[in-house]
C-alpha atoms as a PDB file:
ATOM      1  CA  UNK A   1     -10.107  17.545  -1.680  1.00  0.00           C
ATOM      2  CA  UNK A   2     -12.558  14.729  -2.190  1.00  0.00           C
ATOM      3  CA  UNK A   3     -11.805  12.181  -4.547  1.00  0.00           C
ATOM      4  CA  UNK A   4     -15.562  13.271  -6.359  1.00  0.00           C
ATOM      5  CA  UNK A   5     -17.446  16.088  -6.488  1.00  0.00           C
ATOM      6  CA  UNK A   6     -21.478  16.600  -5.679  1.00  0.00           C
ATOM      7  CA  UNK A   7     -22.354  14.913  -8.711  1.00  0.00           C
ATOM      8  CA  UNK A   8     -20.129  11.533  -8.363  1.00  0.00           C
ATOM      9  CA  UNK A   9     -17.544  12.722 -10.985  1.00  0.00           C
ATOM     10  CA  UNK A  10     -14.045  12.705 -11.351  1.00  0.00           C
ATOM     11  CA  UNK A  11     -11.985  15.609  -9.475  1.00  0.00           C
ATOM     12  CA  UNK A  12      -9.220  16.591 -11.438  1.00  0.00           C
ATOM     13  CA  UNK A  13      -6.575  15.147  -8.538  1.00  0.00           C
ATOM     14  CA  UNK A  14      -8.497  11.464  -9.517  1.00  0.00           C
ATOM     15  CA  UNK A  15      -8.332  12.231 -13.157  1.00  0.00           C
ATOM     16  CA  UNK A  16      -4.682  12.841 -12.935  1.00  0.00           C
ATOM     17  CA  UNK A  17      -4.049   9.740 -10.515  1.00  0.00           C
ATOM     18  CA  UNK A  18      -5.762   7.476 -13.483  1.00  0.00           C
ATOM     19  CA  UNK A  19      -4.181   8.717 -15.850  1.00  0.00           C
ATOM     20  CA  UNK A  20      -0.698   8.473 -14.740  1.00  0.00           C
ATOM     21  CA  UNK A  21      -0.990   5.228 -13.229  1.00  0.00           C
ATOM     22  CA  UNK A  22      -2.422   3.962 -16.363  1.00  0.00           C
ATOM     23  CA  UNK A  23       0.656   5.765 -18.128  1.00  0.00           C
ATOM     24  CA  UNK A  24       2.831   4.246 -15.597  1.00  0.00           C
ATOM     25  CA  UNK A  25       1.636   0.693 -16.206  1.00  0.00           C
ATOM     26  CA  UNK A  26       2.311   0.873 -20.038  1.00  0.00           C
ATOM     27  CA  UNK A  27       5.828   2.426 -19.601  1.00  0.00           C
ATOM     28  CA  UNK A  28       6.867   0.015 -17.289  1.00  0.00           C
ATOM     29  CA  UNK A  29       5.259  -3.193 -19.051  1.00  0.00           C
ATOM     30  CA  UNK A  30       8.408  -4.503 -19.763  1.00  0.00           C
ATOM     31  CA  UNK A  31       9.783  -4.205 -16.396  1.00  0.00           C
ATOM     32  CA  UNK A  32       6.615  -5.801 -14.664  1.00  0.00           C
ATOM     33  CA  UNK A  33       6.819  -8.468 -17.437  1.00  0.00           C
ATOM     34  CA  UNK A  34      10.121  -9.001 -16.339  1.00  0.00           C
ATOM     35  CA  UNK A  35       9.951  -9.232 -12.648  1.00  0.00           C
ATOM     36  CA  UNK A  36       6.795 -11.564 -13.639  1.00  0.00           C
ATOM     37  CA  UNK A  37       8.716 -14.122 -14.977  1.00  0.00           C
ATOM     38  CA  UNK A  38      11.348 -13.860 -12.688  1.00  0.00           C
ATOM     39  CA  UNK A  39       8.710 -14.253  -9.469  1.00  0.00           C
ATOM     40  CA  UNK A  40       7.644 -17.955 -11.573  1.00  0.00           C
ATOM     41  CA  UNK A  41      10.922 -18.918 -12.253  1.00  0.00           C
ATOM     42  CA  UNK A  42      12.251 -17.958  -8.463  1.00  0.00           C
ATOM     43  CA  UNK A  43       9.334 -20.036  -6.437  1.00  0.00           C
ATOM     44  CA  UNK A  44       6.104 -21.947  -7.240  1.00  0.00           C
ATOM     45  CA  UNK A  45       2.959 -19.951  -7.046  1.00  0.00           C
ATOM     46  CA  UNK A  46       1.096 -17.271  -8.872  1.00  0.00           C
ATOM     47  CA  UNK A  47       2.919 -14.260  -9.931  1.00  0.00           C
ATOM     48  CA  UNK A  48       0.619 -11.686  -8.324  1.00  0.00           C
ATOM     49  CA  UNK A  49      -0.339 -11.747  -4.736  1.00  0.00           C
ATOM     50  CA  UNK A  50      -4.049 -10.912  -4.126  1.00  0.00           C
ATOM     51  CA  UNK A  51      -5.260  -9.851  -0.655  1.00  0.00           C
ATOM     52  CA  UNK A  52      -8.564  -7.847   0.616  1.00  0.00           C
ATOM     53  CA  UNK A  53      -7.819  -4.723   1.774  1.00  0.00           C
ATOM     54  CA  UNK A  54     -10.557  -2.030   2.960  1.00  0.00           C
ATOM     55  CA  UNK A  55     -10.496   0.999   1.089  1.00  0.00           C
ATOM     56  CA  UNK A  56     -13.500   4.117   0.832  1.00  0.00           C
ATOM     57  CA  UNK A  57     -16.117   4.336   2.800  1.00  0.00           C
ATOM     58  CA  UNK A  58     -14.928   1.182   4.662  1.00  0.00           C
ATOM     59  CA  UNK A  59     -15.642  -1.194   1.412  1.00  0.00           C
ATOM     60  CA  UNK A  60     -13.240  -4.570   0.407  1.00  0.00           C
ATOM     61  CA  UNK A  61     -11.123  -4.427  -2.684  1.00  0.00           C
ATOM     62  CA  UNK A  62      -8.565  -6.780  -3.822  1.00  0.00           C
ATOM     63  CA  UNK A  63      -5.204  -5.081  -3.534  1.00  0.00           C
ATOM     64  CA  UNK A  64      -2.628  -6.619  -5.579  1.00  0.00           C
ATOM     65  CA  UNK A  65       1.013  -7.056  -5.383  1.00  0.00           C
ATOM     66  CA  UNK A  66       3.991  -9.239  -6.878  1.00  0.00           C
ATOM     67  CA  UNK A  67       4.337 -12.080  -4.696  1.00  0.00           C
ATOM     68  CA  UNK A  68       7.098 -11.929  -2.406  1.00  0.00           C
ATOM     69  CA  UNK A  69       6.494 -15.012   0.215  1.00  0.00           C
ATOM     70  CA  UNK A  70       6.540 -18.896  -0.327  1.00  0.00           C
ATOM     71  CA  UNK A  71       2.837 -19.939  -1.879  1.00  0.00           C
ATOM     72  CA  UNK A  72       2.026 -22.011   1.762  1.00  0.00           C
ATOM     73  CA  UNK A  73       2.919 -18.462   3.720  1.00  0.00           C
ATOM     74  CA  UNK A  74      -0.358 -18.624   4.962  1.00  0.00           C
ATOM     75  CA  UNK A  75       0.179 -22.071   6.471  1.00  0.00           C
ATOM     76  CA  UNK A  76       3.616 -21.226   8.185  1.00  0.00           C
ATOM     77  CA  UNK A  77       2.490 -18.128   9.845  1.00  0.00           C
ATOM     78  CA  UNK A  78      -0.578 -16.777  10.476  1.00  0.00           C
ATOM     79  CA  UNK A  79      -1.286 -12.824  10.604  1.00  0.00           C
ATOM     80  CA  UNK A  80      -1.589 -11.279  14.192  1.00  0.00           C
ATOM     81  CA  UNK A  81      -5.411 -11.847  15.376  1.00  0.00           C
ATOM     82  CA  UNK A  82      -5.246  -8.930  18.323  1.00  0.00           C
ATOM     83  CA  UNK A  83      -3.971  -5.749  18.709  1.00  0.00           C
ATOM     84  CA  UNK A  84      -3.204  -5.313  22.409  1.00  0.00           C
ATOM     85  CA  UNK A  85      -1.543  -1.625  22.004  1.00  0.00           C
ATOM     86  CA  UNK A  86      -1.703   0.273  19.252  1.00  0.00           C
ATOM     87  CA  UNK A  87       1.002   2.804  20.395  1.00  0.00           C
ATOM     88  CA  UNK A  88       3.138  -0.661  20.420  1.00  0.00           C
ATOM     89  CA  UNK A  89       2.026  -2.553  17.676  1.00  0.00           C
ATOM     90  CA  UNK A  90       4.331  -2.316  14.540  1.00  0.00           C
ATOM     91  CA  UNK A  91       3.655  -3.962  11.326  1.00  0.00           C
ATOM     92  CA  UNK A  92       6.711  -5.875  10.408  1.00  0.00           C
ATOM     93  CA  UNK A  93       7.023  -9.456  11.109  1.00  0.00           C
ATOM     94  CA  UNK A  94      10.411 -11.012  13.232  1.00  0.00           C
ATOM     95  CA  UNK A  95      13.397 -10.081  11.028  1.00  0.00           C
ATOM     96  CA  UNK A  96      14.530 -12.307   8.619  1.00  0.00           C
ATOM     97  CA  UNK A  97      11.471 -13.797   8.207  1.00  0.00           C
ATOM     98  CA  UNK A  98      11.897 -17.546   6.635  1.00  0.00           C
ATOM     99  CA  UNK A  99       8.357 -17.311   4.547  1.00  0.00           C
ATOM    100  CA  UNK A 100      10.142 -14.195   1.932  1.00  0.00           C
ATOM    101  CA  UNK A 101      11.683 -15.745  -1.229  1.00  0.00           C
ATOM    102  CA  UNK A 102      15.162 -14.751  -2.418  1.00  0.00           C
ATOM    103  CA  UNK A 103      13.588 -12.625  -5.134  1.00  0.00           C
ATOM    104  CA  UNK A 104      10.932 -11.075  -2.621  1.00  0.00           C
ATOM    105  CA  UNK A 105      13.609  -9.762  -0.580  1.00  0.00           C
ATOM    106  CA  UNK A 106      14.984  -7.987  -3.039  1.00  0.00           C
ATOM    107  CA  UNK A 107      11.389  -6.855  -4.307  1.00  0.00           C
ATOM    108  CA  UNK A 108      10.634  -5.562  -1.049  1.00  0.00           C
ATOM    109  CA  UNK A 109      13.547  -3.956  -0.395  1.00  0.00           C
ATOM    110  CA  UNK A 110      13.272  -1.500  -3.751  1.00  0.00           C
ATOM    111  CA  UNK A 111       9.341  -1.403  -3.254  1.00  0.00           C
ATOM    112  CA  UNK A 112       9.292  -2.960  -6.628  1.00  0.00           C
ATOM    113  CA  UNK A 113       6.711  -5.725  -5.008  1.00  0.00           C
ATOM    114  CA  UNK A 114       4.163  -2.608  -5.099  1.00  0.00           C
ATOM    115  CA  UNK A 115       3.979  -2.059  -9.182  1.00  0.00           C
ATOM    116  CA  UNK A 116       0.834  -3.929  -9.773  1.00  0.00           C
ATOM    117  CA  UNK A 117      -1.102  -1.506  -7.375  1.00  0.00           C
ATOM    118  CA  UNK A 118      -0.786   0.891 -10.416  1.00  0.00           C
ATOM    119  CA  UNK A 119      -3.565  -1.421 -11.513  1.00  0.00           C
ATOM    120  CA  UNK A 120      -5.216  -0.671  -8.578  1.00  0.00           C
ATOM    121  CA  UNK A 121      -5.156   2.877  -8.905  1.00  0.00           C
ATOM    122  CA  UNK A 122      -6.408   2.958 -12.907  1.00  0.00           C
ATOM    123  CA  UNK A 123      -9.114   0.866 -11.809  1.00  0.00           C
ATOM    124  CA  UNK A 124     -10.281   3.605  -8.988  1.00  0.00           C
ATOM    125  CA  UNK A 125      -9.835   1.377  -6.069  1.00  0.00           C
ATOM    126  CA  UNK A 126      -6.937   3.393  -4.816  1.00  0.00           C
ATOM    127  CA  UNK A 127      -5.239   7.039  -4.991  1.00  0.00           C
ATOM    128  CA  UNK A 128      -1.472   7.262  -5.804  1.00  0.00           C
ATOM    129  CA  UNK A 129      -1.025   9.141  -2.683  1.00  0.00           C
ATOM    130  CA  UNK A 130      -3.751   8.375   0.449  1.00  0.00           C
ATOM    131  CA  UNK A 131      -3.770   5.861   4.100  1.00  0.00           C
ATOM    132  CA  UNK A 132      -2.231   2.479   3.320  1.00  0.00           C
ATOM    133  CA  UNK A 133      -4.996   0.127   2.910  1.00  0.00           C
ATOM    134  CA  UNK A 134      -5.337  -2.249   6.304  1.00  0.00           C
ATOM    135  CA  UNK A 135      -6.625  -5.919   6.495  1.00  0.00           C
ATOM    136  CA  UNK A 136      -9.796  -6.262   7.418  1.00  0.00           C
ATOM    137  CA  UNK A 137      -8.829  -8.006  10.369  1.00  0.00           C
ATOM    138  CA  UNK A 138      -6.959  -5.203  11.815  1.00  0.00           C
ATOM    139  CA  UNK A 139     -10.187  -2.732  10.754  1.00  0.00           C
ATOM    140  CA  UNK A 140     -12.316  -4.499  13.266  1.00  0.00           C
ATOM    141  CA  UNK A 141     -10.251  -3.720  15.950  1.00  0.00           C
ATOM    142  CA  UNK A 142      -9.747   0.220  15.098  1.00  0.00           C
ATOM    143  CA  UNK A 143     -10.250   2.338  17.810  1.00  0.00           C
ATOM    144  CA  UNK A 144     -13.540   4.946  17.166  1.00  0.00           C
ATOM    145  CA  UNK A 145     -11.702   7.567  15.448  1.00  0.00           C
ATOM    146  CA  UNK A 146      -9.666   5.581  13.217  1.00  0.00           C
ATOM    147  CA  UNK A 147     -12.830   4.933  10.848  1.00  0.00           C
ATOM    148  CA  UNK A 148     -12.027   8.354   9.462  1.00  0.00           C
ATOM    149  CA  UNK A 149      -8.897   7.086   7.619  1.00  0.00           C
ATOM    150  CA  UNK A 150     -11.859   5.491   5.498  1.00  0.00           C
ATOM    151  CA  UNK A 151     -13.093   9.293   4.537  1.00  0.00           C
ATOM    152  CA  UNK A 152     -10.307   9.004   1.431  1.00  0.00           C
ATOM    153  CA  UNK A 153      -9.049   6.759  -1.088  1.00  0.00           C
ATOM    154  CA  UNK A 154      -6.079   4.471   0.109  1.00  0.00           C
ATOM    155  CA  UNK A 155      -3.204   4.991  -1.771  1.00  0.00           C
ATOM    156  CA  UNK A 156      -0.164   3.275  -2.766  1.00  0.00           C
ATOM    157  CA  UNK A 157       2.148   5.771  -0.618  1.00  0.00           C
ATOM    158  CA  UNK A 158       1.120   7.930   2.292  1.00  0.00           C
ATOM    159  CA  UNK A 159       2.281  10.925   4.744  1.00  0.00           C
ATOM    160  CA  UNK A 160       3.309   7.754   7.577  1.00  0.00           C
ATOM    161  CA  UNK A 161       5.336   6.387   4.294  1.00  0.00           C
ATOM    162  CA  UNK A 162       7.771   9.360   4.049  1.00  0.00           C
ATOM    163  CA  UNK A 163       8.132   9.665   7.767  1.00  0.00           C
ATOM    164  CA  UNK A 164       9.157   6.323   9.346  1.00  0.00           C
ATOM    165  CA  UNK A 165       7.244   3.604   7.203  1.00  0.00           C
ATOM    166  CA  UNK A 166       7.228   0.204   8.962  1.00  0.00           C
ATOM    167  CA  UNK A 167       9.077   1.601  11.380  1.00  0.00           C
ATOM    168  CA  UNK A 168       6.754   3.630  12.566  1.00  0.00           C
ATOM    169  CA  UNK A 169       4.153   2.396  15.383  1.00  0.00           C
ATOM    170  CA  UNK A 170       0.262   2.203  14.445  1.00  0.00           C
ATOM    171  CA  UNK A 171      -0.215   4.946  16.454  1.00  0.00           C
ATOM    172  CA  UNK A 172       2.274   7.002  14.412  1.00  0.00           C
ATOM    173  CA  UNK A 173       1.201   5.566  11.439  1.00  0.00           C
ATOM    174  CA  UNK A 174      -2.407   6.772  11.923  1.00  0.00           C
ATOM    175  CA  UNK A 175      -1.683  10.260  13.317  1.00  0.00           C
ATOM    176  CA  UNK A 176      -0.260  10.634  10.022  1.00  0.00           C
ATOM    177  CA  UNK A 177      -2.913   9.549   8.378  1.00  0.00           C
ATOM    178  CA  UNK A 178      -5.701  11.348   9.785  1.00  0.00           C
ATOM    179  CA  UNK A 179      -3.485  14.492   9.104  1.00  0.00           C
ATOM    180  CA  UNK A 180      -3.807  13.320   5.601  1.00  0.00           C
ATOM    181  CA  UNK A 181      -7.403  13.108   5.547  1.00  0.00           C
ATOM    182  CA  UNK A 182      -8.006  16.513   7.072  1.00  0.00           C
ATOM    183  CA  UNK A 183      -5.208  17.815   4.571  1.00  0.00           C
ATOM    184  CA  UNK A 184      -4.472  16.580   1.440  1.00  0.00           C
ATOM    185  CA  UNK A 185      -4.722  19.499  -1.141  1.00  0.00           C
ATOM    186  CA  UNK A 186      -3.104  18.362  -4.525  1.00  0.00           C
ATOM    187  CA  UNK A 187       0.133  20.020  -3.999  1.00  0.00           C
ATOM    188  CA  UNK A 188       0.656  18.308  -0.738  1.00  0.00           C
ATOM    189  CA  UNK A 189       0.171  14.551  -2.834  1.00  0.00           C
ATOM    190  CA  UNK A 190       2.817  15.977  -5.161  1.00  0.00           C
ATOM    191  CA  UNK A 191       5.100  16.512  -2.762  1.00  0.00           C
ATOM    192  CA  UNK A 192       4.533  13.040  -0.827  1.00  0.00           C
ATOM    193  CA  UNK A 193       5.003  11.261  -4.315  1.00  0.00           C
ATOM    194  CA  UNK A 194       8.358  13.097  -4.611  1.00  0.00           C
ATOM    195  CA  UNK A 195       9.448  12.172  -0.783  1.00  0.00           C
ATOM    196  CA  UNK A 196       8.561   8.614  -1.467  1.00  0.00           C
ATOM    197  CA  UNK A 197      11.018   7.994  -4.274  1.00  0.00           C
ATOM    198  CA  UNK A 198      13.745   9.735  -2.148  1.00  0.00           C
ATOM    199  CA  UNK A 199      12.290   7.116   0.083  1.00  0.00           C
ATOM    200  CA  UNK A 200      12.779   4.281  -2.064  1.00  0.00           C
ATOM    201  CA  UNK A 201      15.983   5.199  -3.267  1.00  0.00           C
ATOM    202  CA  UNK A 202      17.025   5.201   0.744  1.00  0.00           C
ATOM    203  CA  UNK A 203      15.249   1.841   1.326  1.00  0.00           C
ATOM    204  CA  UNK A 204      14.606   3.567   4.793  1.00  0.00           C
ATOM    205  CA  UNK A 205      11.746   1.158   6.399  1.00  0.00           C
ATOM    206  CA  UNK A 206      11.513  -1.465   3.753  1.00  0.00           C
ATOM    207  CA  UNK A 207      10.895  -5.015   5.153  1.00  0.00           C
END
């Protein structure tokens, strides 16, 4: 199911991601004005965290998030520049890491950190259901095949986040993926949305 048909329009599966997310961002206004205040009052900094991401067709976006980390995070600890292994390489960083505020830990933990990517989604730049978006540091070093992740929207949950999540290698993470892309009628996204909250209630893989 592609996200547009022959003539560049909405599918219905977009249609309905847009809708609900917009939906989803009015119902829970006061919540995200809540944990809004509650990031400023925890840590200097902006509220929101804004990083590129690449999404469709191998394009940038800004992907946005509550900020979880210390406003110098950057400074402390830089992302990982190489990928030696893929079958190796997991995302998570050395456990407890010092950069996550008190109130990001607990953000990250219920997945709550990931509200403002219903923005995201309204906007078009994402799917509710799709391949996490990568860096585009990491994107450079893909492996050949890996491109094809780029064949579908990103979304803000994904096949590899209902079966392992961080804990999952890259390797894992993007068989999953490309399963997705070759896959992804509307009832399967249904069915992944429902997993993830099961998921989140868990708090299996958050970091």
């Amino acid at each position: 199911m592609s996200t547009t048909d022959a003539d560049g329009r909405l599918t219905n599966g977009e249609l309905f991601d847009r809708i609900a997310a917009t939906l989803g961002v009015a119902a829970l206004s006061p919540v995200m004005a809540l944990i809004a205040a509650l990031v400023k009052l925890d840590s200097a900094g902006p509220v929101l965290f804004t990083q590129e991401r690449i999404g469709l067709k191998g394009k940038p976006f800004k992907m946005y998030k509550f900020r979880t980390m210390t406003a110098n995070a950057n400074q402390i600890q830089a992302p990982p520049q190489r990928v030696n292994d893929f079958s190796t390489f997991v995302f998570h960083s050395i456990w407890p890491d010092k950069r996550i505020t008190r109130l990001g830990r607990i953000l990250r933990n219920s997945s709550l950190d990931e509200l403002p990517q219903l923005l995201n989604v309204a906007r078009g730049d994402m799917r509710l259901v799709g391949p996490r978006p990568d860096e585009p540091y990491l994107v450079e070093q893909y492996r050949p095949e890996f491109h094809r992740r780029h064949n579908v929207k990103p979304g803000i949950t994904g096949l590899a986040q209902v079966n392992g999540r961080s804990d999952l290698t890259y390797s894992q993470m993007m068989a999953y993926d490309l399963n997705y892309v070759d896959h992804h009628p509307f009832r399967r996204d249904l069915s992944i949305l429902a997993r993830t909250l099961a998921v989140v209630m868990r708090k299996e893989g958050a970091r």
